[in-house]
Protein backbone atom coordinates (compact mmCIF):
# COMPACT_ATOMS: atom_id res chain seq x y z
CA UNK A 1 -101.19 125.50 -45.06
CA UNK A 2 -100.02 123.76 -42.07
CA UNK A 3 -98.49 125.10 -39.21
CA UNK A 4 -95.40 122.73 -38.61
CA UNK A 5 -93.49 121.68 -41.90
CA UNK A 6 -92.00 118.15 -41.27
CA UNK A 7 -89.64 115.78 -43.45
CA UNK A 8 -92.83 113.97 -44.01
CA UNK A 9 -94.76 116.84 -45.10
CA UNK A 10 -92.41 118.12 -47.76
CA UNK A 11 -91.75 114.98 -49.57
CA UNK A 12 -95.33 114.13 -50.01
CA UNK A 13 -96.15 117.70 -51.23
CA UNK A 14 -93.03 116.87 -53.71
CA UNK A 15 -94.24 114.01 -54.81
CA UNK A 16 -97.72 115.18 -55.18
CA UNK A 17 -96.66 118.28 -57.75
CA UNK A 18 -94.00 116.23 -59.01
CA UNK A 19 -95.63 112.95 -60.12
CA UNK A 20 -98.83 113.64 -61.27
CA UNK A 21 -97.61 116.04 -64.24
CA UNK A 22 -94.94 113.97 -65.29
CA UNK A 23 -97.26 110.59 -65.61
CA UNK A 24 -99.99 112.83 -67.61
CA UNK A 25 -97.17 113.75 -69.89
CA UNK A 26 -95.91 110.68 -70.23
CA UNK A 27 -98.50 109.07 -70.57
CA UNK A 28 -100.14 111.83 -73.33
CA UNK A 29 -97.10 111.25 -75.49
CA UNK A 30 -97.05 107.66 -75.20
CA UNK A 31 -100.48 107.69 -76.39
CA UNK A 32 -99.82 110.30 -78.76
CA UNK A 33 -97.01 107.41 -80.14
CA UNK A 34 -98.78 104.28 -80.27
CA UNK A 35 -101.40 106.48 -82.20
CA UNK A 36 -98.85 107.49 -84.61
CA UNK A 37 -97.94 103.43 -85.15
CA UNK A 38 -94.15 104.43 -83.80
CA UNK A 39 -94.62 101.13 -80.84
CA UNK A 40 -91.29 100.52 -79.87
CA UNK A 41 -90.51 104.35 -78.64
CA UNK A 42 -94.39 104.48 -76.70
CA UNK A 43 -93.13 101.06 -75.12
CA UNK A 44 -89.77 102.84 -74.33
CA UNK A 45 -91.75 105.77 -72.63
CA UNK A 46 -93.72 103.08 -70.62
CA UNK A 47 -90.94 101.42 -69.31
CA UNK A 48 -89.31 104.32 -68.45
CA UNK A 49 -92.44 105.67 -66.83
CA UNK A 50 -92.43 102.16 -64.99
CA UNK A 51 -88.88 102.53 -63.62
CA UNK A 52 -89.19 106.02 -62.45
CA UNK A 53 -93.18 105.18 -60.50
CA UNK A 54 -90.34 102.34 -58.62
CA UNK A 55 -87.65 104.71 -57.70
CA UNK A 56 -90.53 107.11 -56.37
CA UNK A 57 -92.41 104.47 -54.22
CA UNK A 58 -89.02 102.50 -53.05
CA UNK A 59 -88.00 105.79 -51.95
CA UNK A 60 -90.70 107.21 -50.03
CA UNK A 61 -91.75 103.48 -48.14
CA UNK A 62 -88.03 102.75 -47.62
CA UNK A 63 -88.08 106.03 -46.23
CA UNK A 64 -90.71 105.45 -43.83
CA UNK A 65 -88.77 101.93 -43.22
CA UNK A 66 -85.67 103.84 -42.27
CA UNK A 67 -87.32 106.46 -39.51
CA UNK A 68 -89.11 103.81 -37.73
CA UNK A 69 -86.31 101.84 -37.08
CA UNK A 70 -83.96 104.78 -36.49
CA UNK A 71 -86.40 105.58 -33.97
CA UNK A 72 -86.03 101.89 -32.41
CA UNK A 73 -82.63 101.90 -32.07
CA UNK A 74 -82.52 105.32 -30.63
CA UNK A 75 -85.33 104.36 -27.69
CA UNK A 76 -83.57 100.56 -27.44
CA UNK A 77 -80.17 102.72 -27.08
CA UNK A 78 -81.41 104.59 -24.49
CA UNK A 79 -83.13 101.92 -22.11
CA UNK A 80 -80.00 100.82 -22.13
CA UNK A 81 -77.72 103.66 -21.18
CA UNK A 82 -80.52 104.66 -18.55
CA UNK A 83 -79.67 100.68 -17.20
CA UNK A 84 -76.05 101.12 -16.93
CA UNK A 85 -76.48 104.20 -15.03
CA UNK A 86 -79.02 102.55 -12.64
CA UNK A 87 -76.39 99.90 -12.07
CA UNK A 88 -73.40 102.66 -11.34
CA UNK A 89 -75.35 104.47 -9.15
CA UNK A 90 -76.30 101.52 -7.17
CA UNK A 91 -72.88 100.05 -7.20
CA UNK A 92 -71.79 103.79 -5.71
CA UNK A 93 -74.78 103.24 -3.33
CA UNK A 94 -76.69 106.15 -4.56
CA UNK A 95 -80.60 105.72 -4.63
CA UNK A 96 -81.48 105.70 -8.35
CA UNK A 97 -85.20 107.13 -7.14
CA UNK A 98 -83.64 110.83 -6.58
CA UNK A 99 -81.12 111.12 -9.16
CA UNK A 100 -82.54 113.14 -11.97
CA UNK A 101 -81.64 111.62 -15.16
């Protein structure tokens, strides 16, 4: 499989043996009602099915969202705390060139 399991990697394997069996299902019985002339219920099923693809995809893109900006904020947060030590050492007249960070 692959060598280095990630976040990423799990939740798209998830998604990939969790989604595609439930929507057949779905998707068989919904058929199987709307064959049977019981509408209302398939149309239940549907909208269900419709709320649950949402949930899914919101989750997984606002996911994505969520570790690119984390990772912002943690390189912004940085630059600056690697500034304010520039400016201390200077202030204490030590040459920022040959301090190891």
């Amino acid at each position: 499989m692959c060598d280095k399991l990630t976040k990423n990697n799990i939740t798209s394997l998830l998604a990939l043996i969790i989604v595609p069996p439930v929507t057949l299902c779905s998707c068989a019985v919904m058929i199987y009602l709307f064959v049977t002339g019981e509408t209302t219920q398939g149309l239940s099923i549907f909208s269900a099915l419709i709320g649950i693809t949402g949930a899914v995809s919101g989750h997984y893109f606002g996911s994505k969202a969520s570790d690119k900006a984390t990772k912002v904020m943690l390189e912004s947060h940085r630059s600056v705390l690697e500034s304010r030590e520039r400016e201390i050492n200077t202030l204490r007249g030590i040459d920022y060139q040959t301090v190891n960070l």
